[in-house]
ModelCIF file with pLDDT and N, C-alpha, C, O atoms, coordinates in Angstrom:
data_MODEL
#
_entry.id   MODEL 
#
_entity.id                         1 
_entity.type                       polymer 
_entity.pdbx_number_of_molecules   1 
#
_entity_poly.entity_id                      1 
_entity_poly.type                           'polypeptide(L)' 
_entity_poly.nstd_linkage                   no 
_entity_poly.nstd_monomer                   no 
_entity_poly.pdbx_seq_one_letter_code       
;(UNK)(UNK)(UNK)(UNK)(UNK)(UNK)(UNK)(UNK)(UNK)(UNK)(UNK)(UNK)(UNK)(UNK)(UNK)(UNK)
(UNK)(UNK)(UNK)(UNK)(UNK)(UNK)(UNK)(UNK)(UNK)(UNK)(UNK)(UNK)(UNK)(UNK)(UNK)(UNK)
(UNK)(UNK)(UNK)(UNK)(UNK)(UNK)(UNK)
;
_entity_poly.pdbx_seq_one_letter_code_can   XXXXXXXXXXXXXXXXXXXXXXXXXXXXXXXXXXXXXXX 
_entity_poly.pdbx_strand_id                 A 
#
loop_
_entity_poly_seq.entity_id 
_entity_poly_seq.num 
_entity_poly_seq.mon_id 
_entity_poly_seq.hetero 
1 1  UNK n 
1 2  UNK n 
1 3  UNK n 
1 4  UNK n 
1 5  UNK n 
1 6  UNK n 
1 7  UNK n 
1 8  UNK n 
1 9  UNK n 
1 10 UNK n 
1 11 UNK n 
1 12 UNK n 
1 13 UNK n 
1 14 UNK n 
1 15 UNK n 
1 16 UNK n 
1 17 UNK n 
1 18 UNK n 
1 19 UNK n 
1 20 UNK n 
1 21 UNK n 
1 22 UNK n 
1 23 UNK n 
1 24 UNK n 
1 25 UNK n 
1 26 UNK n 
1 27 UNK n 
1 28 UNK n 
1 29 UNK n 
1 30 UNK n 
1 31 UNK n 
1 32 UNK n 
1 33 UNK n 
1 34 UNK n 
1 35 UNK n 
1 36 UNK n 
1 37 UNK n 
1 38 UNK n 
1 39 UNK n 
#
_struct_asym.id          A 
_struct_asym.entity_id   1 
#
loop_
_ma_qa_metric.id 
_ma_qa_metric.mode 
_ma_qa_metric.name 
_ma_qa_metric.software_group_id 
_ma_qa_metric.type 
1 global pLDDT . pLDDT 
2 local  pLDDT . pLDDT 
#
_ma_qa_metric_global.metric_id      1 
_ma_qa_metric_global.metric_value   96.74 
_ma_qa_metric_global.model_id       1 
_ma_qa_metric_global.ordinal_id     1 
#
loop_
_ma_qa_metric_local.label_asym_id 
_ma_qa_metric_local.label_comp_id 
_ma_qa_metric_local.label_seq_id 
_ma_qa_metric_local.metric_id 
_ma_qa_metric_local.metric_value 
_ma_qa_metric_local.model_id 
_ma_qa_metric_local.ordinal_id 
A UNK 1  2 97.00 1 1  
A UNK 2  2 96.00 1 2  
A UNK 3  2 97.00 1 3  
A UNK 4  2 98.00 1 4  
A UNK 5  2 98.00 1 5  
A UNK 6  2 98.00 1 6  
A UNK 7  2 98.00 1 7  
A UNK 8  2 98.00 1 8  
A UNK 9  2 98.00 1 9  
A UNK 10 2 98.00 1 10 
A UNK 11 2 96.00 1 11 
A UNK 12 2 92.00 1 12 
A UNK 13 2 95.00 1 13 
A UNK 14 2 97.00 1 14 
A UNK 15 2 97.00 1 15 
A UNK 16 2 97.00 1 16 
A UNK 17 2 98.00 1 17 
A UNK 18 2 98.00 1 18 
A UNK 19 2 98.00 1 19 
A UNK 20 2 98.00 1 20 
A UNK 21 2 96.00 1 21 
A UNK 22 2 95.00 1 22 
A UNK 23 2 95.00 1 23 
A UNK 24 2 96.00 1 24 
A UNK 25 2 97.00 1 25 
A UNK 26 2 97.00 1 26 
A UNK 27 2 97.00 1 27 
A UNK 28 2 98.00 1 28 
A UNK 29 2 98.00 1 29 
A UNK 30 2 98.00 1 30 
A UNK 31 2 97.00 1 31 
A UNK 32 2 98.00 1 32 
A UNK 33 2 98.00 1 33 
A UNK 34 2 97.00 1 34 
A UNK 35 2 96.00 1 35 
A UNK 36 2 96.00 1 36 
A UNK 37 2 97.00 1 37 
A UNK 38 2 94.00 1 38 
A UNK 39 2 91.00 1 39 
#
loop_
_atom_site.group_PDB 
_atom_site.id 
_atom_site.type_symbol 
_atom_site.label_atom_id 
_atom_site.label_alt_id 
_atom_site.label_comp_id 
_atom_site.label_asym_id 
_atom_site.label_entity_id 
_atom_site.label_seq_id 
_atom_site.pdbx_PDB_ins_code 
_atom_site.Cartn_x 
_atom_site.Cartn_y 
_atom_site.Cartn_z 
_atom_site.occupancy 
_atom_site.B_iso_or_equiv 
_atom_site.pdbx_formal_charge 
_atom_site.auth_seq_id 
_atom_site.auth_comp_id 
_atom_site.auth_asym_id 
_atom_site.auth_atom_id 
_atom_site.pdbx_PDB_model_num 
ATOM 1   N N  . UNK A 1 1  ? 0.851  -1.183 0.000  1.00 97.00 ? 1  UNK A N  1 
ATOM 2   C CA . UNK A 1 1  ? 0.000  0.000  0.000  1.00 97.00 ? 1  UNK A CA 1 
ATOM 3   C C  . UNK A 1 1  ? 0.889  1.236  0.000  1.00 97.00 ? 1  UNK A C  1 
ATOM 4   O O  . UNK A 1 1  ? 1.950  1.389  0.605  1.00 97.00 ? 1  UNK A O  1 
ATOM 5   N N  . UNK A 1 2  ? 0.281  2.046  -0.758 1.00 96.00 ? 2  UNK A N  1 
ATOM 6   C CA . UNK A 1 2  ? 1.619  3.642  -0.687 1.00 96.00 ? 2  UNK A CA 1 
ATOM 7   C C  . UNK A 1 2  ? 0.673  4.743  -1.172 1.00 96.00 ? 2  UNK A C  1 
ATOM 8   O O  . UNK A 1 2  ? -0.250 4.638  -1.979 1.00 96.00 ? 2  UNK A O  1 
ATOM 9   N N  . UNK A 1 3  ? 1.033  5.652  -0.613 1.00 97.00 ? 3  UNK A N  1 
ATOM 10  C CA . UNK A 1 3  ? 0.145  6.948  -1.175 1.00 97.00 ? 3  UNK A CA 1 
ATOM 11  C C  . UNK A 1 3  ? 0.789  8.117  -0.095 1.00 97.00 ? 3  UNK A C  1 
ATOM 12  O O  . UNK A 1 3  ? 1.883  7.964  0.447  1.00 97.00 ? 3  UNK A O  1 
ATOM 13  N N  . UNK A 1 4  ? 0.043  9.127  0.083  1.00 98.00 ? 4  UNK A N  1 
ATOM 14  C CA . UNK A 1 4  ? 0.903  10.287 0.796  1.00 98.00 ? 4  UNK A CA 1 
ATOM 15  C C  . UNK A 1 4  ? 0.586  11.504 -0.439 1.00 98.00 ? 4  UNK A C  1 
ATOM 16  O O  . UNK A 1 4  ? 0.442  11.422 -1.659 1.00 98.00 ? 4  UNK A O  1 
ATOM 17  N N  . UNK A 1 5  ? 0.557  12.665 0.541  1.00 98.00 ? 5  UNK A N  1 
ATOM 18  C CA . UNK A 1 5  ? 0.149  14.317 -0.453 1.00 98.00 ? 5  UNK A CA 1 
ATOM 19  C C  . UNK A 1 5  ? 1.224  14.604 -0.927 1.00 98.00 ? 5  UNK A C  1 
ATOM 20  O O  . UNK A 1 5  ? 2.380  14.259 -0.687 1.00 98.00 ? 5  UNK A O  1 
ATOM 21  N N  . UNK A 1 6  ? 0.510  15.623 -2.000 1.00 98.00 ? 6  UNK A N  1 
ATOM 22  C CA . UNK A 1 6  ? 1.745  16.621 -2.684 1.00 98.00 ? 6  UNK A CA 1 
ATOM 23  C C  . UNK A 1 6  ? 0.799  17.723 -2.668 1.00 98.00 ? 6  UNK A C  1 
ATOM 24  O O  . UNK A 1 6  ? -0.397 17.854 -2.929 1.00 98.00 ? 6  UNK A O  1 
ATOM 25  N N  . UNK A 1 7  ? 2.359  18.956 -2.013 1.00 98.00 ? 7  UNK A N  1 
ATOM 26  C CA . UNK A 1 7  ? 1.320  20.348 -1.745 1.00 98.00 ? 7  UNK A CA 1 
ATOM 27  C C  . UNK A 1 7  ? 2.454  21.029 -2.674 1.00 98.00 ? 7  UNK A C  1 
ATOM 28  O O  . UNK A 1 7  ? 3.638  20.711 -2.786 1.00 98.00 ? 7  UNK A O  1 
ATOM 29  N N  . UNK A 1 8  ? 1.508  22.380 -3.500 1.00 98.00 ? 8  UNK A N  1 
ATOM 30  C CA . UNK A 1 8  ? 2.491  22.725 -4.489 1.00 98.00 ? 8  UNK A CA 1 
ATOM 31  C C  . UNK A 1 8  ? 1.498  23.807 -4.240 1.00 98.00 ? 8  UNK A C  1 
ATOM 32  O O  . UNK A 1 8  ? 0.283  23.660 -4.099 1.00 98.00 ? 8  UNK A O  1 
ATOM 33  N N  . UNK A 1 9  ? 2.494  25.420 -4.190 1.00 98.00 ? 9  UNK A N  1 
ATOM 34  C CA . UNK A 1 9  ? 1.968  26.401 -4.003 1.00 98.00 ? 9  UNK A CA 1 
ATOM 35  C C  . UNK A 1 9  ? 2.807  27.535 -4.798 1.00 98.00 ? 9  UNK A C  1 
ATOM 36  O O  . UNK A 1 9  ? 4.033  27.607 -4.881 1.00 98.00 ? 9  UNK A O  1 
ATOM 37  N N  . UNK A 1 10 ? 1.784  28.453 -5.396 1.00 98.00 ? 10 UNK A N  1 
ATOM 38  C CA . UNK A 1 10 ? 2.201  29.408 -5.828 1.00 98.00 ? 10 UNK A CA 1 
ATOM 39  C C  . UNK A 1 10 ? 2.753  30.586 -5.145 1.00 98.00 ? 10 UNK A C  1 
ATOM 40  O O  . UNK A 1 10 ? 1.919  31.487 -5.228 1.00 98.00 ? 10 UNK A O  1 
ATOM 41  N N  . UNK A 1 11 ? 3.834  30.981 -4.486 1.00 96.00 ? 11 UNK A N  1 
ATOM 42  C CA . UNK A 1 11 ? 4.012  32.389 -3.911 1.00 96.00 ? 11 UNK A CA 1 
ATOM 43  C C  . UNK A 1 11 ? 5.370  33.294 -4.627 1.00 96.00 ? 11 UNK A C  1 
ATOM 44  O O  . UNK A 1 11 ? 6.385  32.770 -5.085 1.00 96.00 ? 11 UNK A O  1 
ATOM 45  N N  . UNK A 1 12 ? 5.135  34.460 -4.587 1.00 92.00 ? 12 UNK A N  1 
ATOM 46  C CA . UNK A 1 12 ? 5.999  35.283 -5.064 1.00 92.00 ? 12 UNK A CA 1 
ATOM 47  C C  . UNK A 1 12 ? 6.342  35.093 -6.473 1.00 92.00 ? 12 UNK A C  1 
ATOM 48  O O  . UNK A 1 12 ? 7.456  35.456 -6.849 1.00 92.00 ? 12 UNK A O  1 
ATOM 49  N N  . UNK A 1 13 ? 5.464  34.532 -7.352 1.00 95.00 ? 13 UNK A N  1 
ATOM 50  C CA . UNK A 1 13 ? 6.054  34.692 -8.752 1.00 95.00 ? 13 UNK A CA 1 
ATOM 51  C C  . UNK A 1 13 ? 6.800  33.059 -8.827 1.00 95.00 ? 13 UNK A C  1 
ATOM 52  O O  . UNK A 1 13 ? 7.431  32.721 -9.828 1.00 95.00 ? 13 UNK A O  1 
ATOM 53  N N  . UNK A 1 14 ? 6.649  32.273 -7.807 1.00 97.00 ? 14 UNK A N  1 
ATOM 54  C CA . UNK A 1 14 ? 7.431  30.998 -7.784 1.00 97.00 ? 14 UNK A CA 1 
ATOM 55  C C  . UNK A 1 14 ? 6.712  29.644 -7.175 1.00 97.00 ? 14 UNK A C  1 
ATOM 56  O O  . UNK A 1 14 ? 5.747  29.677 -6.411 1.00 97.00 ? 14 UNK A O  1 
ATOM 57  N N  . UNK A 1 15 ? 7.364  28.437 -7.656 1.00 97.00 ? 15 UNK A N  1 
ATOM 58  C CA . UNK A 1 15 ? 6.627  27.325 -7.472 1.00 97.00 ? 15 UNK A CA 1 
ATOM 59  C C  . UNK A 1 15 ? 7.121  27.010 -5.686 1.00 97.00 ? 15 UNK A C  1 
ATOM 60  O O  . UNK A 1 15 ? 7.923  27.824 -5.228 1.00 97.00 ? 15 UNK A O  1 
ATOM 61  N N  . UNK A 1 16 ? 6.768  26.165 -4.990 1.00 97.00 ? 16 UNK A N  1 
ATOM 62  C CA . UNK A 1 16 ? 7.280  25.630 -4.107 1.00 97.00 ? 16 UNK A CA 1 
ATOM 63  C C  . UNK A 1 16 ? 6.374  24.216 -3.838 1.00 97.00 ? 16 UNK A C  1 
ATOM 64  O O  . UNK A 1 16 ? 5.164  24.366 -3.667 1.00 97.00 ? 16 UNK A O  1 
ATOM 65  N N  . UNK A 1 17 ? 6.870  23.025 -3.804 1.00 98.00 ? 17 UNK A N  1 
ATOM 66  C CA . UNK A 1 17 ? 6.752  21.949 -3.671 1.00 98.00 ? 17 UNK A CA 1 
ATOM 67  C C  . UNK A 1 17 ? 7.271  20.877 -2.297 1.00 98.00 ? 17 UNK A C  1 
ATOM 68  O O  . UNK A 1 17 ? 8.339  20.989 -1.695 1.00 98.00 ? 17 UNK A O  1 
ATOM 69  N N  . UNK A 1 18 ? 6.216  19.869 -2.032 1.00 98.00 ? 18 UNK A N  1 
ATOM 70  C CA . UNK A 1 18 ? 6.798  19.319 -0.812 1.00 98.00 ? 18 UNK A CA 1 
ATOM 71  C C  . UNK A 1 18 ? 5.662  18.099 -0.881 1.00 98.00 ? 18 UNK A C  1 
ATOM 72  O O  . UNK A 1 18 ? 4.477  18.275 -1.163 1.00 98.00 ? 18 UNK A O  1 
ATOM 73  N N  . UNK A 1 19 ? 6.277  16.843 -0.568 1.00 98.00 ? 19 UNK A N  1 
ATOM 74  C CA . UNK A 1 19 ? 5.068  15.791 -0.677 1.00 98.00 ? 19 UNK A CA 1 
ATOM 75  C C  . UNK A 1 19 ? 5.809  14.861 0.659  1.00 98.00 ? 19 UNK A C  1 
ATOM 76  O O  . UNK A 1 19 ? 6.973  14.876 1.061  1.00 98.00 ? 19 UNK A O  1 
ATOM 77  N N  . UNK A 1 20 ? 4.749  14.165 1.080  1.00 98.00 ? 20 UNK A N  1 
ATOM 78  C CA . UNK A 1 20 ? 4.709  13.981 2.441  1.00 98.00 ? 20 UNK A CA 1 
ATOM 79  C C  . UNK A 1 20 ? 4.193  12.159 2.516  1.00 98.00 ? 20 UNK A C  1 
ATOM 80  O O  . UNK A 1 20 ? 3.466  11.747 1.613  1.00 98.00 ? 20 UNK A O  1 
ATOM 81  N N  . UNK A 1 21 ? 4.511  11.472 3.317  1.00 96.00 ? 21 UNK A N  1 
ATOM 82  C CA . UNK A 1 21 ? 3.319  10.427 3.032  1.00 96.00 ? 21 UNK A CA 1 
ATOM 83  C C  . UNK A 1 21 ? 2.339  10.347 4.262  1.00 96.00 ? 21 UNK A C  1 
ATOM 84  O O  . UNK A 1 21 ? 1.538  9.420  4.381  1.00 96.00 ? 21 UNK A O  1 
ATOM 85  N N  . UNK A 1 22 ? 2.446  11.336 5.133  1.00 95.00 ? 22 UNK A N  1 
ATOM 86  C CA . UNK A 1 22 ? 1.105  11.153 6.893  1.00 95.00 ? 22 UNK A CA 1 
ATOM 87  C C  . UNK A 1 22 ? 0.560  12.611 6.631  1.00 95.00 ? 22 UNK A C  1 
ATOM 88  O O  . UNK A 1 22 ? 1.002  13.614 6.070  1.00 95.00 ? 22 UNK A O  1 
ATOM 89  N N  . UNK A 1 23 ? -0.613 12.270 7.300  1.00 95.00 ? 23 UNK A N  1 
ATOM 90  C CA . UNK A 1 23 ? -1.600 13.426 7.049  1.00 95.00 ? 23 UNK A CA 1 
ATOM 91  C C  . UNK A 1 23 ? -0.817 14.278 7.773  1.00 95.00 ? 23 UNK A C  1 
ATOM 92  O O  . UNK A 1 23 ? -0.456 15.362 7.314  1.00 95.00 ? 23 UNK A O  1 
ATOM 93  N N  . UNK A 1 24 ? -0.415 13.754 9.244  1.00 96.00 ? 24 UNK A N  1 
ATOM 94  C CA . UNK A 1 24 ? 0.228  14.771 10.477 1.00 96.00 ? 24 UNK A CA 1 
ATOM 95  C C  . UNK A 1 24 ? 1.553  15.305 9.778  1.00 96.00 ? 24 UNK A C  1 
ATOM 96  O O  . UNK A 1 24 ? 2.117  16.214 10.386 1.00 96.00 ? 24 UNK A O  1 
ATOM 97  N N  . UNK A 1 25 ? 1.890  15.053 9.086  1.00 97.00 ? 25 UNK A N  1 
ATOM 98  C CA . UNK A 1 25 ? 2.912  15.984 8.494  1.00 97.00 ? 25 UNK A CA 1 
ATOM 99  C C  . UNK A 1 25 ? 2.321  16.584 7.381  1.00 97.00 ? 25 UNK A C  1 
ATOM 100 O O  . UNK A 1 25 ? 3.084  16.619 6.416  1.00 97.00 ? 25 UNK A O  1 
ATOM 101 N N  . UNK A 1 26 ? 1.212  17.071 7.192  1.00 97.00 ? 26 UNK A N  1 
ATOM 102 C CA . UNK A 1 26 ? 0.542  17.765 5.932  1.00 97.00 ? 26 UNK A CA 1 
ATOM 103 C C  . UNK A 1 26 ? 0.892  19.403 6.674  1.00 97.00 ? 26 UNK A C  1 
ATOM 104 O O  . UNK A 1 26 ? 1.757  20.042 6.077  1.00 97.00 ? 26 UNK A O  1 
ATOM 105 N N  . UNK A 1 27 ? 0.498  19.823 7.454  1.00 97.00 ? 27 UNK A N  1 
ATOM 106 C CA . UNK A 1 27 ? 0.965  21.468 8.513  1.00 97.00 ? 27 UNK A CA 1 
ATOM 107 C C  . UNK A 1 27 ? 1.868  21.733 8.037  1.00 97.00 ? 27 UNK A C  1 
ATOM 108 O O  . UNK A 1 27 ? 1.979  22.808 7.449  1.00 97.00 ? 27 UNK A O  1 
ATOM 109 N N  . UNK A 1 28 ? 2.993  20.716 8.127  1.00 98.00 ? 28 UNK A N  1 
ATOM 110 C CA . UNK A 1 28 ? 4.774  20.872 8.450  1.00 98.00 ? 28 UNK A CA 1 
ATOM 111 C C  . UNK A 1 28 ? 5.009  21.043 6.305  1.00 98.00 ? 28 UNK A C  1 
ATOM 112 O O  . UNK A 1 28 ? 5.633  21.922 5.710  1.00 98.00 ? 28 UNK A O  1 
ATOM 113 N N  . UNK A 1 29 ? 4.383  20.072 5.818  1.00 98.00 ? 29 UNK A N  1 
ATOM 114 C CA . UNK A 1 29 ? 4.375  20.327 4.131  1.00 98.00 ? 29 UNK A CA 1 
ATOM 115 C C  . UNK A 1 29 ? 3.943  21.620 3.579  1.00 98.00 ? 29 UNK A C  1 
ATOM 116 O O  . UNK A 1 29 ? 4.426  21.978 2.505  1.00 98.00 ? 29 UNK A O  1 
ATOM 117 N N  . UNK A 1 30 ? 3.116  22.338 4.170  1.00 98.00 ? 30 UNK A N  1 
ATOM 118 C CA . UNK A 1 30 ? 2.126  23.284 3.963  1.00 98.00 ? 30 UNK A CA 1 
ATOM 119 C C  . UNK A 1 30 ? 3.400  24.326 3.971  1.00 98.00 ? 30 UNK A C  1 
ATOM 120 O O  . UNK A 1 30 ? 4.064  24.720 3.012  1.00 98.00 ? 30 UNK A O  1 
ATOM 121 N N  . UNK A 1 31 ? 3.535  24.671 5.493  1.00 97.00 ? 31 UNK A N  1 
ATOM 122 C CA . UNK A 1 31 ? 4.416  25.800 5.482  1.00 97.00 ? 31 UNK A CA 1 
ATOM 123 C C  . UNK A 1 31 ? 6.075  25.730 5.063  1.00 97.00 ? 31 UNK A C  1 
ATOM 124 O O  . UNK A 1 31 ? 6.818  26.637 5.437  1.00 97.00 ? 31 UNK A O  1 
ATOM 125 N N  . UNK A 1 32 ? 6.534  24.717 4.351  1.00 98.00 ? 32 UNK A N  1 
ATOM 126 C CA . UNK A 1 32 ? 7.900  24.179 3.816  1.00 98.00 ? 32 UNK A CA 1 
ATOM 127 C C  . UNK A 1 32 ? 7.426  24.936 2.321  1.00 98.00 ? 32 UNK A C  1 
ATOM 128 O O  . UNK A 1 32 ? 7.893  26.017 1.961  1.00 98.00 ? 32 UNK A O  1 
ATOM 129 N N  . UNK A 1 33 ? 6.634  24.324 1.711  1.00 98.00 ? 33 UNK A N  1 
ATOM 130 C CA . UNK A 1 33 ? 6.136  24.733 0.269  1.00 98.00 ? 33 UNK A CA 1 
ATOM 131 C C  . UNK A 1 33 ? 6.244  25.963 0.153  1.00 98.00 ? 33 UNK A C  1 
ATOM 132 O O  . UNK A 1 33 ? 7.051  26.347 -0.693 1.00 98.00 ? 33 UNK A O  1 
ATOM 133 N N  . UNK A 1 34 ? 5.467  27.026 0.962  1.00 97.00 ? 34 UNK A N  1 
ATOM 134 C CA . UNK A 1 34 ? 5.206  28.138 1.150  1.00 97.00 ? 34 UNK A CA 1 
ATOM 135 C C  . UNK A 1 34 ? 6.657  28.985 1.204  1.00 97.00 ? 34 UNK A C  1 
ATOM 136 O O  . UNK A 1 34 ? 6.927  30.057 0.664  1.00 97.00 ? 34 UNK A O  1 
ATOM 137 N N  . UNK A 1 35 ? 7.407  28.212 1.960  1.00 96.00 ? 35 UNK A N  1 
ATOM 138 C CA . UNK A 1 35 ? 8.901  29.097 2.276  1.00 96.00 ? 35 UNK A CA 1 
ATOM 139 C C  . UNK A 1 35 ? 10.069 28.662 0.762  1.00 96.00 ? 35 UNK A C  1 
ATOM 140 O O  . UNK A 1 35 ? 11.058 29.174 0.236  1.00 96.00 ? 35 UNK A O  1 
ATOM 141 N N  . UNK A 1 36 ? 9.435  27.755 0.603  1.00 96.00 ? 36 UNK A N  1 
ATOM 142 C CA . UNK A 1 36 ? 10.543 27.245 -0.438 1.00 96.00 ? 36 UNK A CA 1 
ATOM 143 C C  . UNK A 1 36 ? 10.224 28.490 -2.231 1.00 96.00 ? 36 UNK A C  1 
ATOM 144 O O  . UNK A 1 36 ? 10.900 28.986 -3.131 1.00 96.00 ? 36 UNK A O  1 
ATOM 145 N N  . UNK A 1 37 ? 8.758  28.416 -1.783 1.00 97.00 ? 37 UNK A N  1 
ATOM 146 C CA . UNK A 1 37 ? 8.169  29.034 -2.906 1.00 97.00 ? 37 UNK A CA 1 
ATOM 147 C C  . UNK A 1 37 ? 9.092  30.485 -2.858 1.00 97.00 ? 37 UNK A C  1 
ATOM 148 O O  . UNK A 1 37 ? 9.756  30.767 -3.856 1.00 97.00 ? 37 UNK A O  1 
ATOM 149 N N  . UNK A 1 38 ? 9.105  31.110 -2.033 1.00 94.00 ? 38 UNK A N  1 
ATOM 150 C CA . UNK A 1 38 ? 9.378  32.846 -1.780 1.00 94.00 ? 38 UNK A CA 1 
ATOM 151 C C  . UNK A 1 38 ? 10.983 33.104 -1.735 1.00 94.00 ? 38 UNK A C  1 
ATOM 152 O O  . UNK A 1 38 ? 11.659 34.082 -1.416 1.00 94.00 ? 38 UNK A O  1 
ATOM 153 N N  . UNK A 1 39 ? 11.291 31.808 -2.191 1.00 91.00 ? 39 UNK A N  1 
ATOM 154 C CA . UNK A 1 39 ? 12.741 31.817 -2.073 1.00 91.00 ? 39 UNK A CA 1 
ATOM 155 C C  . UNK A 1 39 ? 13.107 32.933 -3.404 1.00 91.00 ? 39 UNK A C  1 
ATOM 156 O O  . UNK A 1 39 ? 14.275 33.227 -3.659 1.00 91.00 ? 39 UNK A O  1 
#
């Protein structure tokens, strides 16, 4: 069995990406994406 999110967010003109496989680390994906994006 395998599965797990992918959060991909648009900020600042830029992509930021982060995929996870537990819901409880979906928060911690959320705001990684977000920072990676504004880089």
């Amino acid at each position: 069995s395998i599965g797990g999110f992918g959060v991909r967010v648009l900020a600042n003109g830029s992509w930021g990406f982060v995929s996870v496989n537990s819901r409880e680390d979906l928060e911690w994906a959320v705001g990684k994406a977000v920072k990676l994006a504004r880089v």
